[in-house]
C-alpha atoms as a PDB file:
ATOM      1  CA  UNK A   1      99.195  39.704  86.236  1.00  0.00           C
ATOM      2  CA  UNK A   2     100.864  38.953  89.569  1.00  0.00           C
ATOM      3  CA  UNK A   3     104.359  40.586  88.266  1.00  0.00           C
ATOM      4  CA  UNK A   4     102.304  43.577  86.928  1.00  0.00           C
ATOM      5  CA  UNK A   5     100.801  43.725  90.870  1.00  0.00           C
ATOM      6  CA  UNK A   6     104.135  43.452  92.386  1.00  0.00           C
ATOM      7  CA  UNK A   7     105.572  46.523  90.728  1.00  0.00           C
ATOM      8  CA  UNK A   8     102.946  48.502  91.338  1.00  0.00           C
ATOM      9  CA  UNK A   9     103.698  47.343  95.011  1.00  0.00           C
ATOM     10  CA  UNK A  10     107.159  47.951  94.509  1.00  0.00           C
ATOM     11  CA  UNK A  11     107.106  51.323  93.182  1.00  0.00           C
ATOM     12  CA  UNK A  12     104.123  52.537  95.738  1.00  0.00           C
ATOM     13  CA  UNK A  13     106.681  51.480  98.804  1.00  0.00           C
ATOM     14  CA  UNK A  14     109.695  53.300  97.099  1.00  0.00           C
ATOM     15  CA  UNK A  15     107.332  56.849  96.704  1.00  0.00           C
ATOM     16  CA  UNK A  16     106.277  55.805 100.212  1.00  0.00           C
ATOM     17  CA  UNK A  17     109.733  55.468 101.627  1.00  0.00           C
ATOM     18  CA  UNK A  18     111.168  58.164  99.757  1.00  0.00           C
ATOM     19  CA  UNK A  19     108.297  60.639 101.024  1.00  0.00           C
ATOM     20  CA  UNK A  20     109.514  59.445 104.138  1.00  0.00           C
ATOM     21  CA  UNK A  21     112.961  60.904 104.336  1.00  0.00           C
ATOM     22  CA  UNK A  22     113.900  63.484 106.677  1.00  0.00           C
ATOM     23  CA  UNK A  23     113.841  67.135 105.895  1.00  0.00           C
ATOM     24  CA  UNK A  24     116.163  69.949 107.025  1.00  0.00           C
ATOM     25  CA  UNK A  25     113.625  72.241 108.902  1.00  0.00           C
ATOM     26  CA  UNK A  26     114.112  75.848 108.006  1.00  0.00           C
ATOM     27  CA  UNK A  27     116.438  77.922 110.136  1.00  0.00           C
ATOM     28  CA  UNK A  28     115.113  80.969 112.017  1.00  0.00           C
ATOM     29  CA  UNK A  29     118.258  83.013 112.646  1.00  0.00           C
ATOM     30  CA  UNK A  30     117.598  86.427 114.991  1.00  0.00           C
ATOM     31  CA  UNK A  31     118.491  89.957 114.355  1.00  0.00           C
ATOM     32  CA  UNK A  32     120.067  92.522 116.720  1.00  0.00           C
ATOM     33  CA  UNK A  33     118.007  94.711 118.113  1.00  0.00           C
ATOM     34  CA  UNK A  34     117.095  98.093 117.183  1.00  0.00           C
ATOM     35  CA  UNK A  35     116.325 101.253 118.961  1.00  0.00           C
ATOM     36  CA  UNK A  36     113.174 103.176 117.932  1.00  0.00           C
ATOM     37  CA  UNK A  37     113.973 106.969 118.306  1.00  0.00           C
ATOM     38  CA  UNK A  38     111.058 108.844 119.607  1.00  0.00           C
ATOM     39  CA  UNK A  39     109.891 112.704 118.856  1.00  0.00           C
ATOM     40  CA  UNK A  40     109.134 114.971 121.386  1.00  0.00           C
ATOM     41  CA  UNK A  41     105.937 113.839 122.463  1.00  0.00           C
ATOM     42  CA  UNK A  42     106.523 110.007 122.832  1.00  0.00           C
ATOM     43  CA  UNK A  43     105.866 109.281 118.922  1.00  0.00           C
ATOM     44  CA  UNK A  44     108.122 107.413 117.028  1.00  0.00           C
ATOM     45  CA  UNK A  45     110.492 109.248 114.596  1.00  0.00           C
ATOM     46  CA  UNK A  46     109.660 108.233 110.623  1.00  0.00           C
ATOM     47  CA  UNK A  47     113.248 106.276 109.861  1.00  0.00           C
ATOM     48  CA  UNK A  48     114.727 108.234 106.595  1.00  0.00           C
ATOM     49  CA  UNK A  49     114.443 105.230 103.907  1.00  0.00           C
ATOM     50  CA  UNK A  50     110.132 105.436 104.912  1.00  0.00           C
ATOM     51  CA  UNK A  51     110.646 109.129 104.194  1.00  0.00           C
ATOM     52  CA  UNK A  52     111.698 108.525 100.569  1.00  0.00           C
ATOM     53  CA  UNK A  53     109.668 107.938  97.818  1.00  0.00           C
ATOM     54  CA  UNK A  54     110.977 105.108  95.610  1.00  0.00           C
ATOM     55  CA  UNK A  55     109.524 103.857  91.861  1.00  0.00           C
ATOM     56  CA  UNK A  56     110.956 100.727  90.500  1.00  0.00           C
ATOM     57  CA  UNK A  57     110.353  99.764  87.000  1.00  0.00           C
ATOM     58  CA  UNK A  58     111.215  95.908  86.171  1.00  0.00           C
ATOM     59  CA  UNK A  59     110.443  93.988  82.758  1.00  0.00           C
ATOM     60  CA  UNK A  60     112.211  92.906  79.212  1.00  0.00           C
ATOM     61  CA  UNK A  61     112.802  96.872  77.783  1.00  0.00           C
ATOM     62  CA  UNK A  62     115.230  99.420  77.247  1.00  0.00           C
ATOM     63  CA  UNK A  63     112.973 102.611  77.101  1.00  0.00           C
ATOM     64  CA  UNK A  64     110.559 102.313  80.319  1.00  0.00           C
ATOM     65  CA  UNK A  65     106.732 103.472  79.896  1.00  0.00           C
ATOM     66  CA  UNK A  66     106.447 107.159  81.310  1.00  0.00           C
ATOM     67  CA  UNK A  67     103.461 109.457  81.692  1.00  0.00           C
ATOM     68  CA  UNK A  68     102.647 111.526  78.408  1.00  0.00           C
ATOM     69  CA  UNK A  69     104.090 114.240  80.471  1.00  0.00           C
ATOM     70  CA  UNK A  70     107.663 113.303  80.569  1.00  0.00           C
ATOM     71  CA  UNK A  71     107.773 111.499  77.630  1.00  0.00           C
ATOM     72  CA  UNK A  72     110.296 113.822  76.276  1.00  0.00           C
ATOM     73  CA  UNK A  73     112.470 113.657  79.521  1.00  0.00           C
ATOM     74  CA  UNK A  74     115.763 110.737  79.483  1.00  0.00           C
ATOM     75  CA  UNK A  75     116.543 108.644  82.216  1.00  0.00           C
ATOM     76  CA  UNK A  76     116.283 109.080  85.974  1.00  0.00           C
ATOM     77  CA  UNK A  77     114.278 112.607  84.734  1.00  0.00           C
ATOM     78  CA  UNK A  78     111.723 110.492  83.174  1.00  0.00           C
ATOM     79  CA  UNK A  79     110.983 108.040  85.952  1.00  0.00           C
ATOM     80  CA  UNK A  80     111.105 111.191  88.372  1.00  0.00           C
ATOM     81  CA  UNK A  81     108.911 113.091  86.233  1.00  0.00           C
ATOM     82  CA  UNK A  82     106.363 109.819  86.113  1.00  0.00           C
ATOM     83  CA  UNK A  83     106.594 108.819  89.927  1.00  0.00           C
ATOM     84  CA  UNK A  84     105.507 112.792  90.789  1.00  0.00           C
ATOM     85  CA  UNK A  85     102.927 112.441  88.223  1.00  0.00           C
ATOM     86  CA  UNK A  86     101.366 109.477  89.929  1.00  0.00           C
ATOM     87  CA  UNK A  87     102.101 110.222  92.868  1.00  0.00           C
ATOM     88  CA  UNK A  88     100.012 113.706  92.195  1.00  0.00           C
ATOM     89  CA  UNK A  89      97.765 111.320  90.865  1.00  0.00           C
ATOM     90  CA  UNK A  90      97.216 109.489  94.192  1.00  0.00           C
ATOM     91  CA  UNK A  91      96.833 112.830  96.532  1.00  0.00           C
ATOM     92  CA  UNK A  92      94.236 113.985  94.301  1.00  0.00           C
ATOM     93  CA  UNK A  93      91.845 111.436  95.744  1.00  0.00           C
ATOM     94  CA  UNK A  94      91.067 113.092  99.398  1.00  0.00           C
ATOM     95  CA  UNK A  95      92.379 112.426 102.747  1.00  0.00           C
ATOM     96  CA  UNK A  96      92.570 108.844 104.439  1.00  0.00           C
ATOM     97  CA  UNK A  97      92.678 108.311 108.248  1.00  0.00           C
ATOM     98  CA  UNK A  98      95.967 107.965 109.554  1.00  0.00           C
ATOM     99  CA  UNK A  99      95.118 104.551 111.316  1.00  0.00           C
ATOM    100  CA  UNK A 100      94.245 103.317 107.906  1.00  0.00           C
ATOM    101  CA  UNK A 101      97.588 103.134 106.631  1.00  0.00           C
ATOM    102  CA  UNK A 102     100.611 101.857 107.111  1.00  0.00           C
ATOM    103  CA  UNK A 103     104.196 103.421 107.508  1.00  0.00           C
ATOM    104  CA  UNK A 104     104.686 102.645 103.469  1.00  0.00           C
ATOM    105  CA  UNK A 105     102.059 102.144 101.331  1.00  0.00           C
ATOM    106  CA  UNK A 106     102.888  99.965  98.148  1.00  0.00           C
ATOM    107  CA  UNK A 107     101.082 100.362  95.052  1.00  0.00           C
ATOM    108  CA  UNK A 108     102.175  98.300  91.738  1.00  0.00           C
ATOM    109  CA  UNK A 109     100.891  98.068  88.237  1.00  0.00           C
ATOM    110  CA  UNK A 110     101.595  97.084  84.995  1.00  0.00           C
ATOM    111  CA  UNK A 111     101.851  99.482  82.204  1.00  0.00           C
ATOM    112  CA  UNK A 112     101.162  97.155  78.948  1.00  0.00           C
ATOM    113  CA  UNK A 113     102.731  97.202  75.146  1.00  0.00           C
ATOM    114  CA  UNK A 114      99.209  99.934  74.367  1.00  0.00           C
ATOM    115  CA  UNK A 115     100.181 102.103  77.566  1.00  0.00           C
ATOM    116  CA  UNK A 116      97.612 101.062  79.586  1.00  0.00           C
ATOM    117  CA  UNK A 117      97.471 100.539  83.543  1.00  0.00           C
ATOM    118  CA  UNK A 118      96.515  97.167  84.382  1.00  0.00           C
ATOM    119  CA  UNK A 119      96.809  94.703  87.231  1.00  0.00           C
ATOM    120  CA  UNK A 120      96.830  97.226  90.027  1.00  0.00           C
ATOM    121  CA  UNK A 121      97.729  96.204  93.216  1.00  0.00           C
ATOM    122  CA  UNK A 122      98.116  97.980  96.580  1.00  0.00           C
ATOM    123  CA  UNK A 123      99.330  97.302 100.274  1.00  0.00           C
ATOM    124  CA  UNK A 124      99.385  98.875 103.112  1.00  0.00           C
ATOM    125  CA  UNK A 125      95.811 100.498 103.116  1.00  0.00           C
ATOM    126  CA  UNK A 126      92.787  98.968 105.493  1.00  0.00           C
ATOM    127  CA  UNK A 127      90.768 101.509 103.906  1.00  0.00           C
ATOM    128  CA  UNK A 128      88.774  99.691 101.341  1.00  0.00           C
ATOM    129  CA  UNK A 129      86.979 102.858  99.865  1.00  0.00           C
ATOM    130  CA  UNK A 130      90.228 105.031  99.872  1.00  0.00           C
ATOM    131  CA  UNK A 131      91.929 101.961  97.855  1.00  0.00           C
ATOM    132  CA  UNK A 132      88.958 101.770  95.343  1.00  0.00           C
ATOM    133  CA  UNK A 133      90.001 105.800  94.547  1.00  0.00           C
ATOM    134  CA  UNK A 134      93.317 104.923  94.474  1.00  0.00           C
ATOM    135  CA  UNK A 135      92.755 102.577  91.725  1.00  0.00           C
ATOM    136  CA  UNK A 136      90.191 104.447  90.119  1.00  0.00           C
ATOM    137  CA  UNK A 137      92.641 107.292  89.845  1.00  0.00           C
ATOM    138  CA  UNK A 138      95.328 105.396  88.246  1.00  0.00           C
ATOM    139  CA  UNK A 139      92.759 103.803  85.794  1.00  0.00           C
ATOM    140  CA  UNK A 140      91.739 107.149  84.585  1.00  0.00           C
ATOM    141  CA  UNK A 141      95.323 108.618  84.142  1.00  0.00           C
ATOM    142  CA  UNK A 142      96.493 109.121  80.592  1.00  0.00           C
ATOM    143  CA  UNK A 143      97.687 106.237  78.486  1.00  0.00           C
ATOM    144  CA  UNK A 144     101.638 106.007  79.822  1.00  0.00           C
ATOM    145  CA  UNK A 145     104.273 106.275  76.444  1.00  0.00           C
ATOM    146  CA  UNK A 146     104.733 102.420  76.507  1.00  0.00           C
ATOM    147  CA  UNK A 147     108.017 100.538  77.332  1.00  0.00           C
ATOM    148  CA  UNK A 148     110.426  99.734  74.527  1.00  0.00           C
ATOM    149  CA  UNK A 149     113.011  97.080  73.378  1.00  0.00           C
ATOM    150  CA  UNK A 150     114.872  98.066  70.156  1.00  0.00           C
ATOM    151  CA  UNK A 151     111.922  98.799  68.194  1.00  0.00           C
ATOM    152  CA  UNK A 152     109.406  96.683  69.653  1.00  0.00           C
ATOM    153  CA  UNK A 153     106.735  97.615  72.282  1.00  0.00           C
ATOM    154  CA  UNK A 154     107.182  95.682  75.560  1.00  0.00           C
ATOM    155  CA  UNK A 155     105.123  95.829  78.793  1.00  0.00           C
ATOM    156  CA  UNK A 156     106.825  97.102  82.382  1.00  0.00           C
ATOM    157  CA  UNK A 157     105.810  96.520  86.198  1.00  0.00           C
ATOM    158  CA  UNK A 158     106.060  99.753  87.929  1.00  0.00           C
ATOM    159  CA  UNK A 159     106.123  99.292  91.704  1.00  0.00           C
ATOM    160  CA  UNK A 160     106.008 102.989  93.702  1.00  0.00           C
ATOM    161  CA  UNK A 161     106.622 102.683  96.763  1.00  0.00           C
ATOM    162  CA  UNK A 162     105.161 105.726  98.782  1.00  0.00           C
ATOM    163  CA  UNK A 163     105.808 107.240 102.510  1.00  0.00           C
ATOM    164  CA  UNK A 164     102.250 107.225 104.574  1.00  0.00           C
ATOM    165  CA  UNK A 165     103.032 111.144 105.624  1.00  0.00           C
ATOM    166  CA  UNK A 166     102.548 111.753 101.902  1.00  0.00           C
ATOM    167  CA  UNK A 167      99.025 110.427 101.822  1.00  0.00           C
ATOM    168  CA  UNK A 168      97.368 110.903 105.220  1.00  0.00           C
ATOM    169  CA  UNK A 169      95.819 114.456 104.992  1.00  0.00           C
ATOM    170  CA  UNK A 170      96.353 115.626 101.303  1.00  0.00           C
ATOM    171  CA  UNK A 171      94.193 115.797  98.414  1.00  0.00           C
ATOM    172  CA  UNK A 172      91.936 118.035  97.854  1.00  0.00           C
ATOM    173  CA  UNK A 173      88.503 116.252  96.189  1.00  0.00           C
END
């Protein structure tokens, strides 16, 4: 009994001693600074990459999902053809206020092996009813082709990342 007590003592003071050890903190290292180039008027000029819509496709495939609209299409034509189909898809749903959003709004989903939009999420909105349209909208779109690996089906994470100008003011519901 005792020698059952005294390594229980003995391993409890080496996880206490070894929680004990010292860390190396994390290292906060500074940028340079950058200069903000302002319009005439005093507002602040939209840097080029936030003027550029982007779509990113990530998962296990080697045919991506598409929208039953550019199914046919190969490539870097397909994903265009898909990201202006959403994007349509996201314009469609009124205008938002521009204090609402930010200067890129991000909006991923998942596109599963039946073609289906799940697991929607979006940043850069404060607008809680404009985001419930938003994912309302890409709920009801189409079933997508699905993704592909050799002849299997396979599920895909689209992420579309999309400029605040293109949003604020557009739609027409």
């Amino acid at each position: 009994m005792k020698r059952m007590l005294l390594l229980a003592q003995a391993c409890a003071c080496c996880a206490f001693l070894r929680a004990q050890q010292p860390t190396n903190p994390p290292r906060v290292v500074k940028s340079e600074p950058k200069e903000i180039k302002l319009e005439e008027g005093g507002t602040p000029a939209v840097a080029p990459v936030q003027n550029a819509v982007t779509w990113e496709i990530t998962g296990g495939f080697d045919v991506g999902p598409a929208h039953p609209e550019c199914a046919t299409a190969v490539g870097a034509d397909r994903d265009d053809c898909t990201a202006n189909r959403v994007l349509k898809g996201l314009q469609s749903q009124g205008t938002i206020n521009p204090d609402a959003v930010a200067m890129v709004v991000d909006v991923s989903f998942t596109v599963n092996e039946y073609g289906e939009v799940k697991d929607i999420r979006i940043q850069g909105i404060a607008d809680q009813a404009f985001m419930q349209k938003i994912i309302v909208a890409l709920y009801a779109m189409p079933r997508f082709v699905y993704a592909t690996k050799g002849d299997a089906r396979s599920s895909a994470r689209c992420l579309f990342h999309v400029p605040a100008a293109l949003l604020v003011g557009t739609g027409g519901k």
